[in-house]
C-alpha atoms as a PDB file:
ATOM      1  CA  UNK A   1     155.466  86.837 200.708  1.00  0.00           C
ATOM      2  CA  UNK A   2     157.312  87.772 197.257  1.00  0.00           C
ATOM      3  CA  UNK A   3     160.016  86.235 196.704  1.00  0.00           C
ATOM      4  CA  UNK A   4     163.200  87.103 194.491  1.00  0.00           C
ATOM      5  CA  UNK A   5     164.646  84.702 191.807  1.00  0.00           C
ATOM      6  CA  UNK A   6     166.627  85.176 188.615  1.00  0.00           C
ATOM      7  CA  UNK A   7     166.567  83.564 184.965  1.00  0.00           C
ATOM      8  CA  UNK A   8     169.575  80.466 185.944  1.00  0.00           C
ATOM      9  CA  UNK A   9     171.379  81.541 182.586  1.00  0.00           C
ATOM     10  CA  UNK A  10     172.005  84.847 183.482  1.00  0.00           C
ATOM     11  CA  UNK A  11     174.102  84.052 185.974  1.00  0.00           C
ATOM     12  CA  UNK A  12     176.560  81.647 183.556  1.00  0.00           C
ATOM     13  CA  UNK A  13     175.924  77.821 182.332  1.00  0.00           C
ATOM     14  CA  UNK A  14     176.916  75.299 185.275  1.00  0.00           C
ATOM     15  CA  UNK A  15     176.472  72.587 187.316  1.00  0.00           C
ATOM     16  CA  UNK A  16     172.971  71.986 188.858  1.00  0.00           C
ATOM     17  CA  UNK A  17     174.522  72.081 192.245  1.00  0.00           C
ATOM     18  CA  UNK A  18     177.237  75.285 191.518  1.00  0.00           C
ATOM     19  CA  UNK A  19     174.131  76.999 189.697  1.00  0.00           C
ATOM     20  CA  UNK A  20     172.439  76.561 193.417  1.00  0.00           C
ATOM     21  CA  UNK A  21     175.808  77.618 195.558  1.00  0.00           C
ATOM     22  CA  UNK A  22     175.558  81.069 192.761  1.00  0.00           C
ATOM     23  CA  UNK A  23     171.912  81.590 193.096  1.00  0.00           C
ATOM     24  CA  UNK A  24     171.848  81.470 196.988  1.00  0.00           C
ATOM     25  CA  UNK A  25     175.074  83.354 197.314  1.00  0.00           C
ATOM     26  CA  UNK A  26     173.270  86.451 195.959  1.00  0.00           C
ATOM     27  CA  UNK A  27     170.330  85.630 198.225  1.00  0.00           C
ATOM     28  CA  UNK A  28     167.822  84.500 195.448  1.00  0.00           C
ATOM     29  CA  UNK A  29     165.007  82.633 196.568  1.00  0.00           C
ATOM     30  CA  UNK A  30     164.809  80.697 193.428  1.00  0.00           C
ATOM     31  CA  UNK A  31     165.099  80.341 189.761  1.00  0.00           C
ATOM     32  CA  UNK A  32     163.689  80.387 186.502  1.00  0.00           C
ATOM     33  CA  UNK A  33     165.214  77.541 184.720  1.00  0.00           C
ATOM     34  CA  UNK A  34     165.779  76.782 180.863  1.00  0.00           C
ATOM     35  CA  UNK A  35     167.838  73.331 181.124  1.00  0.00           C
ATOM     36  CA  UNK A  36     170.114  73.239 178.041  1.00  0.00           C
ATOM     37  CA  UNK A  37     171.117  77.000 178.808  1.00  0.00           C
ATOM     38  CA  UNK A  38     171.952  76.877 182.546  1.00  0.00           C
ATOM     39  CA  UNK A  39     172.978  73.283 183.080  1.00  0.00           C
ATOM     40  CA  UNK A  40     176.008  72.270 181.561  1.00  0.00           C
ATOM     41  CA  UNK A  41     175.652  68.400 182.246  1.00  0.00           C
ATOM     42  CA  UNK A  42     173.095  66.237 180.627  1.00  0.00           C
ATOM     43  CA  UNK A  43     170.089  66.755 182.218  1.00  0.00           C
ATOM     44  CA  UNK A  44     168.178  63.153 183.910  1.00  0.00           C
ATOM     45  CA  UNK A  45     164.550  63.744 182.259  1.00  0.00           C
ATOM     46  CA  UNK A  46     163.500  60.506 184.401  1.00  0.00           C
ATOM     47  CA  UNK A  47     164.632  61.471 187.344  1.00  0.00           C
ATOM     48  CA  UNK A  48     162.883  64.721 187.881  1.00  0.00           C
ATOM     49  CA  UNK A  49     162.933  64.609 191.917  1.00  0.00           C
ATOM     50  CA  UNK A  50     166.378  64.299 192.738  1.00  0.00           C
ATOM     51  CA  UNK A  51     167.389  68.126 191.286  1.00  0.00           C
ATOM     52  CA  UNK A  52     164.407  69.003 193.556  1.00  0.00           C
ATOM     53  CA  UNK A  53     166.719  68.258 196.393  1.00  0.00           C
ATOM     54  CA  UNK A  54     169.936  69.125 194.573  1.00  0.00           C
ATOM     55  CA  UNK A  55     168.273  73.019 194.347  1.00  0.00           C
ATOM     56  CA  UNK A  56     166.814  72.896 197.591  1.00  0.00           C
ATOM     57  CA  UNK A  57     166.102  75.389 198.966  1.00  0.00           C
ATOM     58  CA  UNK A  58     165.996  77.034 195.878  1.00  0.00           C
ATOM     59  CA  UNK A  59     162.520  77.002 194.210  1.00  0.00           C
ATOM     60  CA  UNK A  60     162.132  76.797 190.547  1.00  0.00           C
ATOM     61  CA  UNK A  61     159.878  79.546 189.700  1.00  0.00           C
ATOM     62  CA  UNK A  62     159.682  78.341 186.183  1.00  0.00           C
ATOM     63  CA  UNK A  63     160.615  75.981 183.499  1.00  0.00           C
ATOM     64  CA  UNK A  64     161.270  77.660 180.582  1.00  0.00           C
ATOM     65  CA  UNK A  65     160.231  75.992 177.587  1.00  0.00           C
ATOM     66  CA  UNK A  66     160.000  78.878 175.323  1.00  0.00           C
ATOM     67  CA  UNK A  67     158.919  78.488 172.048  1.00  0.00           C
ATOM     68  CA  UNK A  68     157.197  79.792 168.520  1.00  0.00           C
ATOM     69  CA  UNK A  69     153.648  78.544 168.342  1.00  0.00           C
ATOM     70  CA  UNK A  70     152.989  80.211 164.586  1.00  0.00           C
ATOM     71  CA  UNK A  71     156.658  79.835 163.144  1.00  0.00           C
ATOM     72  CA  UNK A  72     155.793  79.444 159.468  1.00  0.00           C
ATOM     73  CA  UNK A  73     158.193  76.179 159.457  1.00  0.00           C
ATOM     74  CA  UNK A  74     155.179  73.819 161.338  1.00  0.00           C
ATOM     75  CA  UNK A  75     157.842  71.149 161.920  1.00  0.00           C
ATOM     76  CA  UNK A  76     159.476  73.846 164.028  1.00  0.00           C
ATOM     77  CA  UNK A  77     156.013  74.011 165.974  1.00  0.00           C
ATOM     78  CA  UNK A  78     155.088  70.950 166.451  1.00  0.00           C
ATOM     79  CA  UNK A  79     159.222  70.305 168.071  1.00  0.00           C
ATOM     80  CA  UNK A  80     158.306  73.333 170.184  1.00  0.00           C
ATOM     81  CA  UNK A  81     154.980  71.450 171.565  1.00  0.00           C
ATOM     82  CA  UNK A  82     156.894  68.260 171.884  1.00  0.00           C
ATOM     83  CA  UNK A  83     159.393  69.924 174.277  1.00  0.00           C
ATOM     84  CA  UNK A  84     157.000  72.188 176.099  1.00  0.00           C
ATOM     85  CA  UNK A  85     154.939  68.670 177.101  1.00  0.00           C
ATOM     86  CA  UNK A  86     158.219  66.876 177.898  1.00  0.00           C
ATOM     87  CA  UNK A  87     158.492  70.153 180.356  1.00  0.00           C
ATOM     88  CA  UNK A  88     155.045  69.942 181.648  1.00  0.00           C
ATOM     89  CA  UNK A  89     155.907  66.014 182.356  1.00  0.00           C
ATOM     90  CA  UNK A  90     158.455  66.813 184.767  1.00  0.00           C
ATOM     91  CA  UNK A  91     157.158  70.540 186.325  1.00  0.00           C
ATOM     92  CA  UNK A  92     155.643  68.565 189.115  1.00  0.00           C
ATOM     93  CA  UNK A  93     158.559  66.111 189.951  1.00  0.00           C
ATOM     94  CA  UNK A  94     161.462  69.069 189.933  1.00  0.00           C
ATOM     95  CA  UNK A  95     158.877  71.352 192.029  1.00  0.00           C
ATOM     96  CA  UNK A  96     158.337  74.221 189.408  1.00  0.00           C
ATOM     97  CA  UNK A  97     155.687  76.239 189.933  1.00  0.00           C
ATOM     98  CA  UNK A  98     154.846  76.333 185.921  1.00  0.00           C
ATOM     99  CA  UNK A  99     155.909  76.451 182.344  1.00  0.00           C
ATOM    100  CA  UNK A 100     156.181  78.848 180.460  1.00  0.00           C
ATOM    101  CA  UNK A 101     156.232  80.589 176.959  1.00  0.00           C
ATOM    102  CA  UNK A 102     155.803  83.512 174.677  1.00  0.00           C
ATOM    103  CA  UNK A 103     153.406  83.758 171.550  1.00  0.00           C
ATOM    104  CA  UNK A 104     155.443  83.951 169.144  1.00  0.00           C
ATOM    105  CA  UNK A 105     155.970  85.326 165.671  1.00  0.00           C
ATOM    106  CA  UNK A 106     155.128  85.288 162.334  1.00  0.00           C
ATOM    107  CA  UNK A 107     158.428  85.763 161.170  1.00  0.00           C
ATOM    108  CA  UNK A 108     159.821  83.016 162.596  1.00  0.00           C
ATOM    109  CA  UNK A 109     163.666  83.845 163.975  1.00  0.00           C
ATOM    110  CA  UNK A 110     164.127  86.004 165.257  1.00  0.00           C
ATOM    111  CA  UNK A 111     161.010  86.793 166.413  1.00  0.00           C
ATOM    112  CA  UNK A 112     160.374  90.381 165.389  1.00  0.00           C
ATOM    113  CA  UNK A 113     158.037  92.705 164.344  1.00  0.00           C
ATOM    114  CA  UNK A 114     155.549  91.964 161.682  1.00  0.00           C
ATOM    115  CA  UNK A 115     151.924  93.520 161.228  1.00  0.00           C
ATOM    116  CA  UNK A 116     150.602  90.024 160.552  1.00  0.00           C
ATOM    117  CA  UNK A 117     151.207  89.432 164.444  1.00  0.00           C
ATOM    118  CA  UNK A 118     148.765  91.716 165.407  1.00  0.00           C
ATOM    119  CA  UNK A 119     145.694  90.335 163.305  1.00  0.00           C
ATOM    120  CA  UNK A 120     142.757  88.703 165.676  1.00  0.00           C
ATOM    121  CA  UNK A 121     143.356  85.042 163.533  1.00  0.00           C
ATOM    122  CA  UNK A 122     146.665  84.873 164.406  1.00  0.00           C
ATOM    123  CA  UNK A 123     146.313  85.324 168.513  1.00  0.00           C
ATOM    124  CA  UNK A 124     143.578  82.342 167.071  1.00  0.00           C
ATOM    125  CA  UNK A 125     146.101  80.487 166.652  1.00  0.00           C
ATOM    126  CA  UNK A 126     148.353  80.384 169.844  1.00  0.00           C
ATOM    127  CA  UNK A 127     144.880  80.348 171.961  1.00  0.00           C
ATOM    128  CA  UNK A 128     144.450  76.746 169.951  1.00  0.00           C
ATOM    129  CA  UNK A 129     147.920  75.851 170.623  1.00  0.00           C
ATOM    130  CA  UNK A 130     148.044  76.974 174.873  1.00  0.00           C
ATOM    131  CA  UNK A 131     144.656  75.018 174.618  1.00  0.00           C
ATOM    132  CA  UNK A 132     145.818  72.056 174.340  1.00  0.00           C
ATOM    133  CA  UNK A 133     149.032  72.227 176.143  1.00  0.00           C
ATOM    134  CA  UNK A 134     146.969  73.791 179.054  1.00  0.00           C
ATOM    135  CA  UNK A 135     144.907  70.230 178.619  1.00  0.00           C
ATOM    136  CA  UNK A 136     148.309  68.491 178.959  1.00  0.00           C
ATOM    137  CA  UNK A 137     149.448  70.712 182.247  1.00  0.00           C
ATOM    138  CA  UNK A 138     145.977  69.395 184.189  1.00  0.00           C
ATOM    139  CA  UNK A 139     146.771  65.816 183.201  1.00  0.00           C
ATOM    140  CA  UNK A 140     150.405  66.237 185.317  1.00  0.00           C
ATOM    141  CA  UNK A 141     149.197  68.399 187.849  1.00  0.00           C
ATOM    142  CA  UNK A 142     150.836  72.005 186.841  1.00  0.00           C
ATOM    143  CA  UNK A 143     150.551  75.066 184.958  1.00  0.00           C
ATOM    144  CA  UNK A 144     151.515  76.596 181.596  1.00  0.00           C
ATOM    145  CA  UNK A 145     151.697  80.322 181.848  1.00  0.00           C
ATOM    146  CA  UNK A 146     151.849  82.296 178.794  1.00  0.00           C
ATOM    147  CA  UNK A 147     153.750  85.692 178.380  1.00  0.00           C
ATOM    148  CA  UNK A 148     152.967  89.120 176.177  1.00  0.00           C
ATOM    149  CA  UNK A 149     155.380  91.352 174.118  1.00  0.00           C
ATOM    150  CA  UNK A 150     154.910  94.083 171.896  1.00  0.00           C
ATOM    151  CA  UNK A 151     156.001  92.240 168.986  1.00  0.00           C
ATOM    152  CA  UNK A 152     154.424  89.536 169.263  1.00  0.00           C
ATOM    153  CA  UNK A 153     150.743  87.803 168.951  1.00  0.00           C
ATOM    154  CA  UNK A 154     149.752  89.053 172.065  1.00  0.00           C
ATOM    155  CA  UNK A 155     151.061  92.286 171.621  1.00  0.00           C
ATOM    156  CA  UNK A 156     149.530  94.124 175.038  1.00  0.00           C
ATOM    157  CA  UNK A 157     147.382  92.987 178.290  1.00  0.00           C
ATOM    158  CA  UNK A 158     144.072  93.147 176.398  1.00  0.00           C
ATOM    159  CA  UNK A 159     145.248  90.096 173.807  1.00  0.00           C
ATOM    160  CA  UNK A 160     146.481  88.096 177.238  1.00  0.00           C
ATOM    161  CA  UNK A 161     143.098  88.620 178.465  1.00  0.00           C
ATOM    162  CA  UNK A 162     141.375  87.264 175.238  1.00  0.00           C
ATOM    163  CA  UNK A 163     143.266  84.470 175.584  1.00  0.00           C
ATOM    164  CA  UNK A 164     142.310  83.555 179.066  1.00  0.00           C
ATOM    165  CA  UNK A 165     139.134  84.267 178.508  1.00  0.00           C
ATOM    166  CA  UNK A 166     139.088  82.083 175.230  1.00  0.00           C
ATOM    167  CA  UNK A 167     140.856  78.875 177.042  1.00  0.00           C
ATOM    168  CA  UNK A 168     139.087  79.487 180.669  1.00  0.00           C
ATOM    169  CA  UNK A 169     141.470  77.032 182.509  1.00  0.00           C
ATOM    170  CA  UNK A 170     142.456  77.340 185.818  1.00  0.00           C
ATOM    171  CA  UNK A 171     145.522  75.375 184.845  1.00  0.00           C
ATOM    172  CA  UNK A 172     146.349  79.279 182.871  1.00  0.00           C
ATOM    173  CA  UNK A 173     148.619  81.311 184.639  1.00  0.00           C
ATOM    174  CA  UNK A 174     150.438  84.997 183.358  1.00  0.00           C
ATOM    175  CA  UNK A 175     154.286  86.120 183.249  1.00  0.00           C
ATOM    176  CA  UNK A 176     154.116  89.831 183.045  1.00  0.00           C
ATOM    177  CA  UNK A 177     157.002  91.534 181.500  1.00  0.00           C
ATOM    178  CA  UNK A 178     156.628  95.458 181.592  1.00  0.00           C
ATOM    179  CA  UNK A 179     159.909  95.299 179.593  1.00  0.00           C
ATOM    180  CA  UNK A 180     158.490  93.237 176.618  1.00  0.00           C
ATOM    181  CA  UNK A 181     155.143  95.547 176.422  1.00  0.00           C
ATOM    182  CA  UNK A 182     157.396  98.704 175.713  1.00  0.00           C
ATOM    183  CA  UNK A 183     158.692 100.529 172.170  1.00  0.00           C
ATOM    184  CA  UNK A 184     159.650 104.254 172.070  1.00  0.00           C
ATOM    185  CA  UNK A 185     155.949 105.487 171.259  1.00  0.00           C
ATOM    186  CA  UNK A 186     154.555 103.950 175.134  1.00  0.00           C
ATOM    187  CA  UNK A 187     157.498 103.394 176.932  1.00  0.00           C
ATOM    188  CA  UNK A 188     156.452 106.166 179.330  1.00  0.00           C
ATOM    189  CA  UNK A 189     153.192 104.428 179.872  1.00  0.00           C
ATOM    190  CA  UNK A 190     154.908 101.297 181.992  1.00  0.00           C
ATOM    191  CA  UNK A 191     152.693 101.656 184.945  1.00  0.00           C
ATOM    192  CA  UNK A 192     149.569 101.921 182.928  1.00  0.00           C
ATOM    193  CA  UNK A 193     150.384  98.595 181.277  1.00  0.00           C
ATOM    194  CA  UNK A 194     151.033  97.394 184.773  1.00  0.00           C
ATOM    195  CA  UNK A 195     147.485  98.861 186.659  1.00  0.00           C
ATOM    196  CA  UNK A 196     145.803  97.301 183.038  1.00  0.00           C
ATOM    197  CA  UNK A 197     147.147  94.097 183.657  1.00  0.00           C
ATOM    198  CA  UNK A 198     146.237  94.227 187.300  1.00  0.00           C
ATOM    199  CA  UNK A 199     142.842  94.996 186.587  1.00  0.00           C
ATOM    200  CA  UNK A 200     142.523  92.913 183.825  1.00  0.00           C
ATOM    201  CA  UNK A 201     143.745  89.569 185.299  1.00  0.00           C
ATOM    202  CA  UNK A 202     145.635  90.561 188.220  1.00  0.00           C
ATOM    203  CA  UNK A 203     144.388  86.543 190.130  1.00  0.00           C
ATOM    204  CA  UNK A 204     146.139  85.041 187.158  1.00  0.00           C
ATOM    205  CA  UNK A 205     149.745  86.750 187.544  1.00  0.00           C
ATOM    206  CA  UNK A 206     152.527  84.122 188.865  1.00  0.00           C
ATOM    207  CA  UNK A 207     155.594  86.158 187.872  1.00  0.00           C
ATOM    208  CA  UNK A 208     157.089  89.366 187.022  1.00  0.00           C
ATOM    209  CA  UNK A 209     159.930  89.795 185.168  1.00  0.00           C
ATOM    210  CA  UNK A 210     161.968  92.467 186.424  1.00  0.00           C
ATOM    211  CA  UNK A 211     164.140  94.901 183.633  1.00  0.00           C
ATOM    212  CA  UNK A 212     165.215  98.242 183.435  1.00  0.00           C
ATOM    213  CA  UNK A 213     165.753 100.317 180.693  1.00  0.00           C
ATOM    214  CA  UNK A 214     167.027 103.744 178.981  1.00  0.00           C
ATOM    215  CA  UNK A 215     166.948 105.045 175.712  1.00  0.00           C
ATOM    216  CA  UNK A 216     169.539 105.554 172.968  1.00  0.00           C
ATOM    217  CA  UNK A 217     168.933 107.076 169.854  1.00  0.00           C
ATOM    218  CA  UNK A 218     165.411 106.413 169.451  1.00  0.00           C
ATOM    219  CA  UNK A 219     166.415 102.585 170.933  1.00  0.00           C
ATOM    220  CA  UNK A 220     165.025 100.862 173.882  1.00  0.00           C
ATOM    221  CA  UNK A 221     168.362  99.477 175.796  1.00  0.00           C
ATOM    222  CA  UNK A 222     168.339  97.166 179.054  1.00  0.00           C
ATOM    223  CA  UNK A 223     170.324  98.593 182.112  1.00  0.00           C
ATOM    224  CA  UNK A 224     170.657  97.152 185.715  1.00  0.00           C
ATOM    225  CA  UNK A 225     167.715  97.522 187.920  1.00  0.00           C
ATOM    226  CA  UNK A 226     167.408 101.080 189.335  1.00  0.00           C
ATOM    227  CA  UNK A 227     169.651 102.554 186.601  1.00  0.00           C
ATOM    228  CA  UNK A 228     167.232 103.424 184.376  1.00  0.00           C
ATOM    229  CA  UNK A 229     163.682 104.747 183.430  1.00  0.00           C
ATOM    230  CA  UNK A 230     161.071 102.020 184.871  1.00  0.00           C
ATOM    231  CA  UNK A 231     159.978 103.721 188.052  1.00  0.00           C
ATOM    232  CA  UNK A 232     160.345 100.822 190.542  1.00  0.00           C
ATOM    233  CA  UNK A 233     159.280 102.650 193.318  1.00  0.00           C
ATOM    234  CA  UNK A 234     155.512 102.528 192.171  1.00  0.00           C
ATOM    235  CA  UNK A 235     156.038  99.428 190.245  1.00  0.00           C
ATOM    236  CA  UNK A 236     156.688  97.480 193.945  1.00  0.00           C
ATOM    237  CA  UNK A 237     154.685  99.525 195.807  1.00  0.00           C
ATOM    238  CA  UNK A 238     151.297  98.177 193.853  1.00  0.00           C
ATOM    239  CA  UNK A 239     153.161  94.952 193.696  1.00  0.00           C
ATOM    240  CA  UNK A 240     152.833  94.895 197.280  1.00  0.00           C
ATOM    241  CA  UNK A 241     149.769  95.804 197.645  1.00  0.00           C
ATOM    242  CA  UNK A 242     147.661  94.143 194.618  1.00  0.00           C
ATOM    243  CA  UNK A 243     150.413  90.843 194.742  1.00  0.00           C
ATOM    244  CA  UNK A 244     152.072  89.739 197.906  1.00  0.00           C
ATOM    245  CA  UNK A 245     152.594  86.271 196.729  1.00  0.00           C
ATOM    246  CA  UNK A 246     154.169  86.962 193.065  1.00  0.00           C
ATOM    247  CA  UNK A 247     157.530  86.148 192.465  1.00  0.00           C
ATOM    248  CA  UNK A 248     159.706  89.186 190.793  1.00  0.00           C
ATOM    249  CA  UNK A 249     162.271  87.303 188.471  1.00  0.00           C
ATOM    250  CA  UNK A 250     165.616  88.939 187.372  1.00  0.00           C
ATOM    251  CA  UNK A 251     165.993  88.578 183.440  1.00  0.00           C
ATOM    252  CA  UNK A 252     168.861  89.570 181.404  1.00  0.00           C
ATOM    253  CA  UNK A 253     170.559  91.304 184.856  1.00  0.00           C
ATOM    254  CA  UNK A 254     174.219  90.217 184.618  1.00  0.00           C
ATOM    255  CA  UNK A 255     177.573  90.429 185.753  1.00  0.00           C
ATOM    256  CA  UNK A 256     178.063  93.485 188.132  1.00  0.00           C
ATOM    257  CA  UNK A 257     174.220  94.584 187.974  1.00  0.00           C
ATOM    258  CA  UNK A 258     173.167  91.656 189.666  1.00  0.00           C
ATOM    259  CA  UNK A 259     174.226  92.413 193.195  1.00  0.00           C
ATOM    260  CA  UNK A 260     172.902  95.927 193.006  1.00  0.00           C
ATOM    261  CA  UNK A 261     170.116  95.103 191.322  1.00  0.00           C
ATOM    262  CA  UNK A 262     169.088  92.564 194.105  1.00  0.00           C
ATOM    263  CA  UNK A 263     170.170  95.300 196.626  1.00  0.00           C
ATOM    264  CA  UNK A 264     168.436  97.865 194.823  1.00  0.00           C
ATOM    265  CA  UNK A 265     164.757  95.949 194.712  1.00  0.00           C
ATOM    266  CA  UNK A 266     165.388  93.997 198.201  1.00  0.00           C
ATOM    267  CA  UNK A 267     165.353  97.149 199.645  1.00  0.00           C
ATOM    268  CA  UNK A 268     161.940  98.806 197.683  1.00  0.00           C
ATOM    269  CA  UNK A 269     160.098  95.220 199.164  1.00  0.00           C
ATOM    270  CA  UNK A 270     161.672  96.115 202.647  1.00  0.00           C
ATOM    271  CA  UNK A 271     160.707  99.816 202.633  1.00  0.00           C
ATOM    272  CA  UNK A 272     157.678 100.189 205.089  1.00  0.00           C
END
């Protein structure tokens, strides 16, 4: 069954149990959650369980311990790996299905655009790094699941699939983010990036972010779901079909768009 959640922060930073009263009122089925965005006390690391049943029945589709793996300041890295264990400690406990992370850049912050991202020695690199931390994840019984974008190391589905193929972990699991594969020379080609990534690894998929987009002057700009270019209606048909059991997560949908977005997808899942 696929089930509908949303990044927690989106929706504002709160209480654990207002952040559940919010996510249920729009009719999520659960959350991504990145702790010192969306909660606004401290958060218990030592007493994982009892948010469990403060979110229930919300699931938490993912921890997000997001992080840059080939930041040129290495203190910055190995902080990055520190929290992303301290994450993978408490997955199991607070019932999330993984953790996850991008690959980063060489540029540090932000994390744009540089050609050095792109080289083979560089995805080395982060497939060294989610090595180890996928190592870590078997040890507590979850799973670290690693997510593209254009400007990044792994820059398309291919470089994901070197990866797996490089750690071959069952403890490995795959965010897909349409969104984060696009710039204005392939936009057009977002269902080809999603059939390659079906094809490619399409029993290691967990997630789906869900974004829509337009563009402005040459600019790739985020829009509510169903207000812009990313054709939906053949993105959730072969969802359905090739992934009954992913979860579609709403990221950077806000304010107003939320309720139609959910509206707007609920209904292309529904449609017989």
């Amino acid at each position: 069954m696929i089930e509908l959640g949303i990044r927690a922060h989106d929706l504002g930073r709160m209480s654990a149990i207002d952040l559940r009263k919010e996510a249920l009122q729009y009719g999520f089925s659960g959350i991504q959650l990145v702790i010192p965005k969306a909660l606004s006390d401290p958060f218990d690391y030592q007493s994982p369980e009892k948010y469990r049943h403060i979110f229930s029945p919300l699931k938490i589709m993912m921890l997000g311990a997001y992080f840059n793996p080939v930041d040129p300041d290495f203190d910055k890295v190995t902080l990055g790996i520190h929290n992303f264990k301290k994450h993978l400690q408490i997955a199991k406990g607070l019932g999330a299905l993984c953790v996850g992370s991008e690959t980063g850049s060489l540029m540090g912050t932000p994390w744009g655009y540089v050609p050095e991202n792109h080289r083979p020695e560089t995805l080395a690199r982060v497939i060294d790094i989610f090595h180890e931390l996928v190592l870590f994840a078997e040890k507590h019984d979850t799973y670290v699941a690693v997510e593209g974008a254009y400007n990044h190391v792994a820059y398309d589905p291919q470089q994901i699939k070197i990866m797996l193929d490089a750690i071959q972990h069952p403890r490995l699991r795959v965010v897909v983010d349409l969104f984060n594969f696009l710039h204005p020379g392939n936009h057009q080609e977002h269902l080809a990036l999603l059939d390659r990534s079906l094809s490619l690894f399409q029993e290691k998929i967990i997630i789906l972010h869900l974004k829509d987009y337009q563009i402005e002057n040459g600019v790739i700009t985020q829009v509510g779901l169903g207000k812009g270019l990313m054709n939906y209606p053949s993105i959730i048909s072969r969802i359905k079909r090739k992934l009954p059991h992913v979860h579609l997560i709403f990221e950077g949908v806000k304010d107003d768009d939320i309720a139609s977005s959910f509206q707007y997808i609920s209904q292309l899942i529904n449609k017989e």
